[in-house]
C-alpha atoms as a PDB file:
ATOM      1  CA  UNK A   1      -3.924  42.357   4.636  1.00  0.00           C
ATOM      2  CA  UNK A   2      -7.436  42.390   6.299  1.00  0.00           C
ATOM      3  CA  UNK A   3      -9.474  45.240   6.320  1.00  0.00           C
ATOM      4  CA  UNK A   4     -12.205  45.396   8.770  1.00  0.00           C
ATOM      5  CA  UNK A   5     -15.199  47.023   8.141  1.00  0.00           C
ATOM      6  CA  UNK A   6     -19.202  47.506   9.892  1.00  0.00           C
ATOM      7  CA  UNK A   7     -20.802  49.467   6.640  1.00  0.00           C
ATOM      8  CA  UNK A   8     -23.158  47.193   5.040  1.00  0.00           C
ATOM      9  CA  UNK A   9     -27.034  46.658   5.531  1.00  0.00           C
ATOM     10  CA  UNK A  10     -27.985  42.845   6.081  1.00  0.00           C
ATOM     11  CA  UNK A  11     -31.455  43.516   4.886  1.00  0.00           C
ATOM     12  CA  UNK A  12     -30.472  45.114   1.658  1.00  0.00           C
ATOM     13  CA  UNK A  13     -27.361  42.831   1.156  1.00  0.00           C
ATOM     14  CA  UNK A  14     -27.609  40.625  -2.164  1.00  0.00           C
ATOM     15  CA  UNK A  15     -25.417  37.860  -0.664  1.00  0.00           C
ATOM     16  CA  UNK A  16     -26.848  37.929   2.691  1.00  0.00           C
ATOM     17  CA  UNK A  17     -27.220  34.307   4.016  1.00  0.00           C
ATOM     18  CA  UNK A  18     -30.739  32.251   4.250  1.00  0.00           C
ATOM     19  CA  UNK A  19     -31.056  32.741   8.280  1.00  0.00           C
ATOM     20  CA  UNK A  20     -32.310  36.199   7.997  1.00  0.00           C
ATOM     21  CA  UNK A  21     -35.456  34.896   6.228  1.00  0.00           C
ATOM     22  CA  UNK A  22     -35.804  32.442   9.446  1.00  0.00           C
ATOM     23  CA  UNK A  23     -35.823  35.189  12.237  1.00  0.00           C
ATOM     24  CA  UNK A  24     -37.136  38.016  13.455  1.00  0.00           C
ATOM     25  CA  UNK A  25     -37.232  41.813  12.451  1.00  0.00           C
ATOM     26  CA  UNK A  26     -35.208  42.214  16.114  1.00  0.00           C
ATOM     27  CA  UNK A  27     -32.786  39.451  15.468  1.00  0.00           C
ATOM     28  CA  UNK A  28     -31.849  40.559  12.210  1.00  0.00           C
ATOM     29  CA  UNK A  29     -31.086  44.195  13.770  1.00  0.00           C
ATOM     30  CA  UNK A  30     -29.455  42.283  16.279  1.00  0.00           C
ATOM     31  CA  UNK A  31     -27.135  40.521  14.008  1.00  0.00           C
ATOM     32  CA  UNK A  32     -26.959  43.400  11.706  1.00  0.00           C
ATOM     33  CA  UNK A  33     -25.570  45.434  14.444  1.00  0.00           C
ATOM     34  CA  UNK A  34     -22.653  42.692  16.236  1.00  0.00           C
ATOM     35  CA  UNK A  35     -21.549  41.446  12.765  1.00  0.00           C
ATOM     36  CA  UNK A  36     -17.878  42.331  11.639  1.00  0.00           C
ATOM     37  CA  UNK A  37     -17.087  42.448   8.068  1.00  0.00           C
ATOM     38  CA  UNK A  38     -13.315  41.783   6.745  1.00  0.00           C
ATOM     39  CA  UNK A  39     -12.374  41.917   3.836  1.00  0.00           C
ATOM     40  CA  UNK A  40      -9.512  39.535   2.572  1.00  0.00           C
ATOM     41  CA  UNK A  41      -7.029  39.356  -0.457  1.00  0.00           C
ATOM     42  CA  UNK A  42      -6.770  36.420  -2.572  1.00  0.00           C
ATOM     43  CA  UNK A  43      -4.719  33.860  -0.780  1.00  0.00           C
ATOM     44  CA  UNK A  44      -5.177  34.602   2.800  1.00  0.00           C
ATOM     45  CA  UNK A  45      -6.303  32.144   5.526  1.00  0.00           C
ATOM     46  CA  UNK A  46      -9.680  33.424   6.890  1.00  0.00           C
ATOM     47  CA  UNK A  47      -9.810  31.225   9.677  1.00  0.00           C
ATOM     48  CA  UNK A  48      -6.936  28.086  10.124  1.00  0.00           C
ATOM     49  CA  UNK A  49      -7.456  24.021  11.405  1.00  0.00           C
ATOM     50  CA  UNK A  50      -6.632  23.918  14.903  1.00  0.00           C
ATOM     51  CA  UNK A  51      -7.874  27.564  16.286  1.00  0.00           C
ATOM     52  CA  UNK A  52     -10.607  28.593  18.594  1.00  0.00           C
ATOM     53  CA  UNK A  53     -13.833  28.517  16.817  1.00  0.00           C
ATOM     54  CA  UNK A  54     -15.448  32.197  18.419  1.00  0.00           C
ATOM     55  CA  UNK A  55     -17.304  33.080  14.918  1.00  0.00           C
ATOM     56  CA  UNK A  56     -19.186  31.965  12.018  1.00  0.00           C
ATOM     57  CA  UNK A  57     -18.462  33.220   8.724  1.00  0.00           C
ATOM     58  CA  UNK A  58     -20.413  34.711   5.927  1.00  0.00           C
ATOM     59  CA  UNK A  59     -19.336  35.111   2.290  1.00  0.00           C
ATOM     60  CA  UNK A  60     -20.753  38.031   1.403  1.00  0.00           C
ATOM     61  CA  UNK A  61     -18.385  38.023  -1.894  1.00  0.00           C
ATOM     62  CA  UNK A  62     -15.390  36.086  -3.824  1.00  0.00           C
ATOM     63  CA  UNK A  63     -14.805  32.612  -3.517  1.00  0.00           C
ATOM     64  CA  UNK A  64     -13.164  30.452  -1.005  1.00  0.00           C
ATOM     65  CA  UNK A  65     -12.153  27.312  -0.484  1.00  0.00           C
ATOM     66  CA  UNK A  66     -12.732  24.740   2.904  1.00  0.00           C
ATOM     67  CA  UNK A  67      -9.370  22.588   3.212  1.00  0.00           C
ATOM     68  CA  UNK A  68      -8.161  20.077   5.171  1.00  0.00           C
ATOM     69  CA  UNK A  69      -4.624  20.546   6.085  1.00  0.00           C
ATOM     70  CA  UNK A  70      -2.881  16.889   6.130  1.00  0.00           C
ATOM     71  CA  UNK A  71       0.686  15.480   6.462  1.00  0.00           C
ATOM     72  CA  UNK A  72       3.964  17.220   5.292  1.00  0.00           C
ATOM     73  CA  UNK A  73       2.254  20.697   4.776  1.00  0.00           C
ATOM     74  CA  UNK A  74      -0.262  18.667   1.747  1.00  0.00           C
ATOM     75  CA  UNK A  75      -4.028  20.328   1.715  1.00  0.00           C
ATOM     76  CA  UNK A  76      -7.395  18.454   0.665  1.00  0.00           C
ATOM     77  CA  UNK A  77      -9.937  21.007  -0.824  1.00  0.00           C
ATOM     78  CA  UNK A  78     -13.057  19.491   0.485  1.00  0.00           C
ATOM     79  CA  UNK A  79     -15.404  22.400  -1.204  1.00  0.00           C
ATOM     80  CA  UNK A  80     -15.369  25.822  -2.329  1.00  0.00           C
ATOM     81  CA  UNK A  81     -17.833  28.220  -1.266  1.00  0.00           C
ATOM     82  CA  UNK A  82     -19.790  31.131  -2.900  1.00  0.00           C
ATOM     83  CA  UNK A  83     -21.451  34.319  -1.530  1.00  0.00           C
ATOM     84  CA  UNK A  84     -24.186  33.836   0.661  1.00  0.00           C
ATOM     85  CA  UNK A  85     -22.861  30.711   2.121  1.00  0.00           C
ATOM     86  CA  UNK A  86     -22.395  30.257   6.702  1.00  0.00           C
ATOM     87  CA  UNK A  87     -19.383  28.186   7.436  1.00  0.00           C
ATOM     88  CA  UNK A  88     -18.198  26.862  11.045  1.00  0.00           C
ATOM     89  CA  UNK A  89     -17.903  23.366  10.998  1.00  0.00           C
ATOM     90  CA  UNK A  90     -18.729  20.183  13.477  1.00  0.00           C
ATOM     91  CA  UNK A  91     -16.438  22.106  16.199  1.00  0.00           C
ATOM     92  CA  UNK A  92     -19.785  24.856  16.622  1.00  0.00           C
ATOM     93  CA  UNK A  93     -21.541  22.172  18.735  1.00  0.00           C
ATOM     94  CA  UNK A  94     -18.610  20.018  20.167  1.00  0.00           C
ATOM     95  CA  UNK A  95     -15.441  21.322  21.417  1.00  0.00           C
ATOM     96  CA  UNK A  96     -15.292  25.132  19.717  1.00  0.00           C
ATOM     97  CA  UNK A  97     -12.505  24.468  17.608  1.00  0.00           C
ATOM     98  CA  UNK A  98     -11.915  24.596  13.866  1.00  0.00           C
ATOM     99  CA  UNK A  99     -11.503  21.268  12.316  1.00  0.00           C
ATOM    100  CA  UNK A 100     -10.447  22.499   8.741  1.00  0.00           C
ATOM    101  CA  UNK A 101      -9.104  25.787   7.414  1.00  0.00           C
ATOM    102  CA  UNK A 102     -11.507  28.352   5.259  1.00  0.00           C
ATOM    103  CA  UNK A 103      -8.713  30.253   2.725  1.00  0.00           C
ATOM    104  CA  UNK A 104      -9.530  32.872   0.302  1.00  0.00           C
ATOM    105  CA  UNK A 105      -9.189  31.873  -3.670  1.00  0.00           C
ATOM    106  CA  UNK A 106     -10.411  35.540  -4.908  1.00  0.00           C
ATOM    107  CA  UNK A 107     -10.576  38.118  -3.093  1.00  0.00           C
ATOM    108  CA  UNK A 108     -12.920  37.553  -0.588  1.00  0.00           C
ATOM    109  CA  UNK A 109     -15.227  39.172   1.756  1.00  0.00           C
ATOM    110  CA  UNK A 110     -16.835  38.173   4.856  1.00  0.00           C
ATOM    111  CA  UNK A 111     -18.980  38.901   7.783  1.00  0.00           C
ATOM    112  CA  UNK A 112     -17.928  37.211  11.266  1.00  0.00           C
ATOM    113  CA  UNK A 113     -21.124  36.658  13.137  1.00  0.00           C
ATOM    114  CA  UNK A 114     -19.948  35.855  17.064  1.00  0.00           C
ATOM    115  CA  UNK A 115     -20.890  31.778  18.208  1.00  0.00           C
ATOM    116  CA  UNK A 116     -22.506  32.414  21.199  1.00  0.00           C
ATOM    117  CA  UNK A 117     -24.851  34.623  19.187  1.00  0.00           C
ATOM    118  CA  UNK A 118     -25.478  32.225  16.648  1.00  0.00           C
ATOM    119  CA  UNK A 119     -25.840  29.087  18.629  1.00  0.00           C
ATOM    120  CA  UNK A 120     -28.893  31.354  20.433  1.00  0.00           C
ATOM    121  CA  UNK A 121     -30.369  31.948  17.662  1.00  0.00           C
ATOM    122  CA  UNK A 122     -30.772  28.353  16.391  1.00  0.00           C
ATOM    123  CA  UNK A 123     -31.183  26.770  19.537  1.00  0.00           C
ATOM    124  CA  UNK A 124     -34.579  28.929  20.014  1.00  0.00           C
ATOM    125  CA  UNK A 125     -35.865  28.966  16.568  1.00  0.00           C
ATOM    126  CA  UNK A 126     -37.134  25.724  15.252  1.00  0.00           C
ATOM    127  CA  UNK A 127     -37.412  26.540  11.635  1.00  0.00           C
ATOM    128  CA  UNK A 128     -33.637  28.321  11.614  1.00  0.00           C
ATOM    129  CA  UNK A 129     -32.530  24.743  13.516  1.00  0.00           C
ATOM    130  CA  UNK A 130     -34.318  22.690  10.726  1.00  0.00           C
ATOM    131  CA  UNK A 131     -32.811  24.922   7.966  1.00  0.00           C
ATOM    132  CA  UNK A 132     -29.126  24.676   9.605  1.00  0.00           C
ATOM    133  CA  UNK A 133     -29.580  20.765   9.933  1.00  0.00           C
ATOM    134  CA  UNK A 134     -30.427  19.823   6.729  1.00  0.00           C
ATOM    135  CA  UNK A 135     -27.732  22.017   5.301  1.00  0.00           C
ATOM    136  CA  UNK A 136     -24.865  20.252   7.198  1.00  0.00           C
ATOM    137  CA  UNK A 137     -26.642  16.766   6.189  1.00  0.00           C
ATOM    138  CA  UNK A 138     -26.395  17.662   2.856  1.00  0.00           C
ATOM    139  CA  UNK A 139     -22.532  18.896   2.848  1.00  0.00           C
ATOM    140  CA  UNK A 140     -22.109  15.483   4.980  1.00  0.00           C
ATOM    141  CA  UNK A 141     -23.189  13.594   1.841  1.00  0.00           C
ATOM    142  CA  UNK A 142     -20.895  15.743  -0.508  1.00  0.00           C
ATOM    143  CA  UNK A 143     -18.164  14.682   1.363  1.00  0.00           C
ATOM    144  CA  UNK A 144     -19.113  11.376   1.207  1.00  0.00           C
ATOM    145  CA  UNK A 145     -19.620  11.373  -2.533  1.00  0.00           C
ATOM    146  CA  UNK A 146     -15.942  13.142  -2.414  1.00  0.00           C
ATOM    147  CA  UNK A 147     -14.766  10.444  -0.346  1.00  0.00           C
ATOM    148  CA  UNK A 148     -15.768   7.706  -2.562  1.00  0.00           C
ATOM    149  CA  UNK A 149     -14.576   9.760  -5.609  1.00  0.00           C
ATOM    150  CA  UNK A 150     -11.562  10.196  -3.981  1.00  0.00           C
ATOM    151  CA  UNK A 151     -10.937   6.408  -3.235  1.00  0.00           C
ATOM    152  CA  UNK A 152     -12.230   4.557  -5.780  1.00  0.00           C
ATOM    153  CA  UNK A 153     -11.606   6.842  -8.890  1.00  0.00           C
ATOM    154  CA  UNK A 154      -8.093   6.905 -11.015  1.00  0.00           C
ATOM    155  CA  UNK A 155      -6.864  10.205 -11.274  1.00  0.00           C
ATOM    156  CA  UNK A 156      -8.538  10.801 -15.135  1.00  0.00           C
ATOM    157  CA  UNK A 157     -11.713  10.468 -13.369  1.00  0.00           C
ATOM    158  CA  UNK A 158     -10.973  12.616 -10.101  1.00  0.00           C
ATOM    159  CA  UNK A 159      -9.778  15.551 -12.573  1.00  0.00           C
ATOM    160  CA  UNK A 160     -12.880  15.043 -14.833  1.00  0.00           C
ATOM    161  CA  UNK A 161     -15.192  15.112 -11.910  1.00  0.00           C
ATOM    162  CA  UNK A 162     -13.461  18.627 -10.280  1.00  0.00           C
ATOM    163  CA  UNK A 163     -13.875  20.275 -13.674  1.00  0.00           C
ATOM    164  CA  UNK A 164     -17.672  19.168 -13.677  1.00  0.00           C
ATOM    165  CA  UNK A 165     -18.066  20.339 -10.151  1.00  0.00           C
ATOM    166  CA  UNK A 166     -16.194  23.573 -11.068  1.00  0.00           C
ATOM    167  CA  UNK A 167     -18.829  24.123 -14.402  1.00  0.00           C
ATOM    168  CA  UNK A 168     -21.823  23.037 -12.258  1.00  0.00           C
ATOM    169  CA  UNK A 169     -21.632  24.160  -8.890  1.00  0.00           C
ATOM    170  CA  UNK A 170     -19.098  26.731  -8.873  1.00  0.00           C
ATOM    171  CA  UNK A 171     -19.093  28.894 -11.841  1.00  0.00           C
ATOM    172  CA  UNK A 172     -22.413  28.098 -13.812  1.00  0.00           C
ATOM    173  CA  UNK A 173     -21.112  27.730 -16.875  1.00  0.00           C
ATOM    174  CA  UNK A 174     -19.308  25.553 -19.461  1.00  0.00           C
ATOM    175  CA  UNK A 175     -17.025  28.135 -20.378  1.00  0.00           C
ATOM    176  CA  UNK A 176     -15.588  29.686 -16.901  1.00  0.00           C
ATOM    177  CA  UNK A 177     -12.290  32.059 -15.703  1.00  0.00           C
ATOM    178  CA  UNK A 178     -10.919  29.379 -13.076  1.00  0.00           C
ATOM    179  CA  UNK A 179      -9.408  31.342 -10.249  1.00  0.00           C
ATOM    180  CA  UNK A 180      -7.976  28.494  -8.459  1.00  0.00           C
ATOM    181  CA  UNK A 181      -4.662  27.891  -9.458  1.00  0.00           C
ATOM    182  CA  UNK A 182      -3.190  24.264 -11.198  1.00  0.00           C
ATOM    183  CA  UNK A 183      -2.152  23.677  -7.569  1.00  0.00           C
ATOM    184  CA  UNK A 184      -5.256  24.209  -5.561  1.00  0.00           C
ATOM    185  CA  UNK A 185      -6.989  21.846  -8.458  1.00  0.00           C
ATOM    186  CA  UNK A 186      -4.405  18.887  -7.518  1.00  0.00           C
ATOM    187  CA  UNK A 187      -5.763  19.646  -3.924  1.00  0.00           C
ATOM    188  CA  UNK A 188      -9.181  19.462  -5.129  1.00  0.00           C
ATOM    189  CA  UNK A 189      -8.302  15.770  -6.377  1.00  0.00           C
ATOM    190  CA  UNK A 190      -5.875  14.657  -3.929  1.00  0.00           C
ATOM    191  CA  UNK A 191      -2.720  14.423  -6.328  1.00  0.00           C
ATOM    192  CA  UNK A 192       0.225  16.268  -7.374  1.00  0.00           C
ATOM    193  CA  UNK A 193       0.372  19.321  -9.280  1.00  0.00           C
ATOM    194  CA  UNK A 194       2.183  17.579 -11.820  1.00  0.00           C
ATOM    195  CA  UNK A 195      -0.347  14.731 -12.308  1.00  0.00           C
ATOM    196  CA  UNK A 196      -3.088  17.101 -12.307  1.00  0.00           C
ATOM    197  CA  UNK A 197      -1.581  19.230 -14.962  1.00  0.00           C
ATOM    198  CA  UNK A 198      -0.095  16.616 -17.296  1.00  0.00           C
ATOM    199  CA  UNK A 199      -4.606  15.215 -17.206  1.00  0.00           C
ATOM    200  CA  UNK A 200      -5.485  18.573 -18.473  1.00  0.00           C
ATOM    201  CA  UNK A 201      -3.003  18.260 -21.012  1.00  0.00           C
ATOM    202  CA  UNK A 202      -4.295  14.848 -22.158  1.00  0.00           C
ATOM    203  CA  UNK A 203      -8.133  16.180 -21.899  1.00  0.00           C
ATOM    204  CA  UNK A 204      -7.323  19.055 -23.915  1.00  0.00           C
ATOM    205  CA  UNK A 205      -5.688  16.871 -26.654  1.00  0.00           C
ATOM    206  CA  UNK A 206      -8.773  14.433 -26.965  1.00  0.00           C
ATOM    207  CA  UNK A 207     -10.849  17.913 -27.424  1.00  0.00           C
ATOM    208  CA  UNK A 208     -12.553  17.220 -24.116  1.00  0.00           C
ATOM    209  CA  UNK A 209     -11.893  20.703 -22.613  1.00  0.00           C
ATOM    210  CA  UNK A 210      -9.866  23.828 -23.923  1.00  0.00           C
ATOM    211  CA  UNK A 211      -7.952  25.906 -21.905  1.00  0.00           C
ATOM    212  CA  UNK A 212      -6.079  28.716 -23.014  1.00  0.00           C
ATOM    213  CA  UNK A 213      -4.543  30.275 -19.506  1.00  0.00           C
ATOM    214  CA  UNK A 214      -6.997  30.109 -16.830  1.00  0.00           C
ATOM    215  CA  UNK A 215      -9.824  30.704 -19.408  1.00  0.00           C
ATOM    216  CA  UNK A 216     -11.386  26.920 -19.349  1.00  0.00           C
ATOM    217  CA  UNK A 217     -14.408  25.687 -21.466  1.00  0.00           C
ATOM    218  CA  UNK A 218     -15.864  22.233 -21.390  1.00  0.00           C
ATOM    219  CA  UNK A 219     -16.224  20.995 -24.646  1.00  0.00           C
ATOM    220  CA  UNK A 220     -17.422  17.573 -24.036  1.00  0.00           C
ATOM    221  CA  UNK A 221     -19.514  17.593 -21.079  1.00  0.00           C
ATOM    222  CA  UNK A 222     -20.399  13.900 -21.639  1.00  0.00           C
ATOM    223  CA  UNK A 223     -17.003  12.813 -22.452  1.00  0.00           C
ATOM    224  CA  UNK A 224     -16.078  14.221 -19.446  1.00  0.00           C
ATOM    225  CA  UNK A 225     -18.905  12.842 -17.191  1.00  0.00           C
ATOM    226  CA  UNK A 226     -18.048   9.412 -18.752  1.00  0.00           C
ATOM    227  CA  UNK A 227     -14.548   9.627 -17.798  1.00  0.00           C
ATOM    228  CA  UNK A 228     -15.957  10.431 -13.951  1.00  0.00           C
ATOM    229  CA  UNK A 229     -18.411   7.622 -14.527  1.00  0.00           C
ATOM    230  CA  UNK A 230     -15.481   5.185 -15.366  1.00  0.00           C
ATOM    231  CA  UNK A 231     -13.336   6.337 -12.831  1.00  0.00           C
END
């Protein structure tokens, strides 16, 4: 269940997201004072495909995942996102609706920061508007790496290039507690759960990776990135 809370300090938070380095002293009380903070247990949707878009999220803590939901109930994980990260989508500037749902894999919290609020902000500060642009260009060319990855990569090469993404961007480490589930991976690489497992199983057996549970270390990094490579 959600629990909403107001009790944090923006200026003193360690997650707190880049715009508050982009604005002014009165805009960051401003924001400090209409944000909402909600905290979320693993597994709940934070915001779902299809709804109003009225707020921007935070992650102040946790981790959660952006998905697209698809056909016959199947989800696409296009990227997971850390503390610190905004997320509202294309829908913030076009129709004010979500256009993919924003789940919680740990538990998770975040700070709703109102639209209308938000769009004032960047449409009146130049550097906040460059900042904001160049960070949706650059998640438009993850998703067209993903895309490619998705399409033109066999499934040993999609499951190689999640666990890379999962060492590198994700967890920062080789060795990592993976707190998405076997599932949520196969959504990650647009396959079954089944397919996705029985890959792990063959990586672990050519002593590319070992997992023991959801305790997962990379033991071939450029085994792994050579599988990716090959697709």
């Amino acid at each position: 269940m959600a629990v909403f809370t107001n009790l944090g300090k923006c200026d003193t938070c360690r997650s707190r997201s880049f715009i508050f380095d982009l604005i002014s002293e009165q805009d960051r009380d401003l924001l400090n004072r209409s944000k909402q903070e909600v905290s979320f247990n693993a597994g709940e949707i934070i915001f779902k495909q299809g709804a109003m878009l009225t707020h921007i999220v935070c992650v102040t803590s946790g981790l959660a995942k952006i998905y697209f939901e698809g056909v016959d109930r199947k989800n696409l994980i296009l990227r997971l996102v850390k503390p610190s990260e905004l997320v509202g989508g294309p829908g913030m500037f076009v129709d004010q609706r979500h256009h993919y749902s924003l789940g919680a894999v740990e538990d998770t919290l975040v700070c709703f920061i109102e639209l209308g609020l938000y769009r004032e902000l960047v449409f009146r500060n130049k550097p906040l508007a460059h900042e904001v642009m160049a960070r949706e260009s650059q998640h438009r060319i993850e998703l067209y790496e993903k895309l490619v990855n998705l399409t033109q990569k066999q499934m040993p090469g999609r499951v190689a290039e999640a666990l890379l993404y999962l060492s590198k961007q994700v967890y920062n480490s080789s060795k990592f507690l993976c707190t998405i589930s076997r599932q949520e991976l196969a959504d990650l690489t647009a396959m079954s759960k089944e397919s996705a497992i029985r890959i792990l199983k063959d990586f672990k057996e050519n002593n590319l990776v070992s997992i023991e549970g959801n305790q997962v270390e990379l033991l071939d990094v450029e085994g792994l990135m050579s599988v990716s490579a090959r697709g």
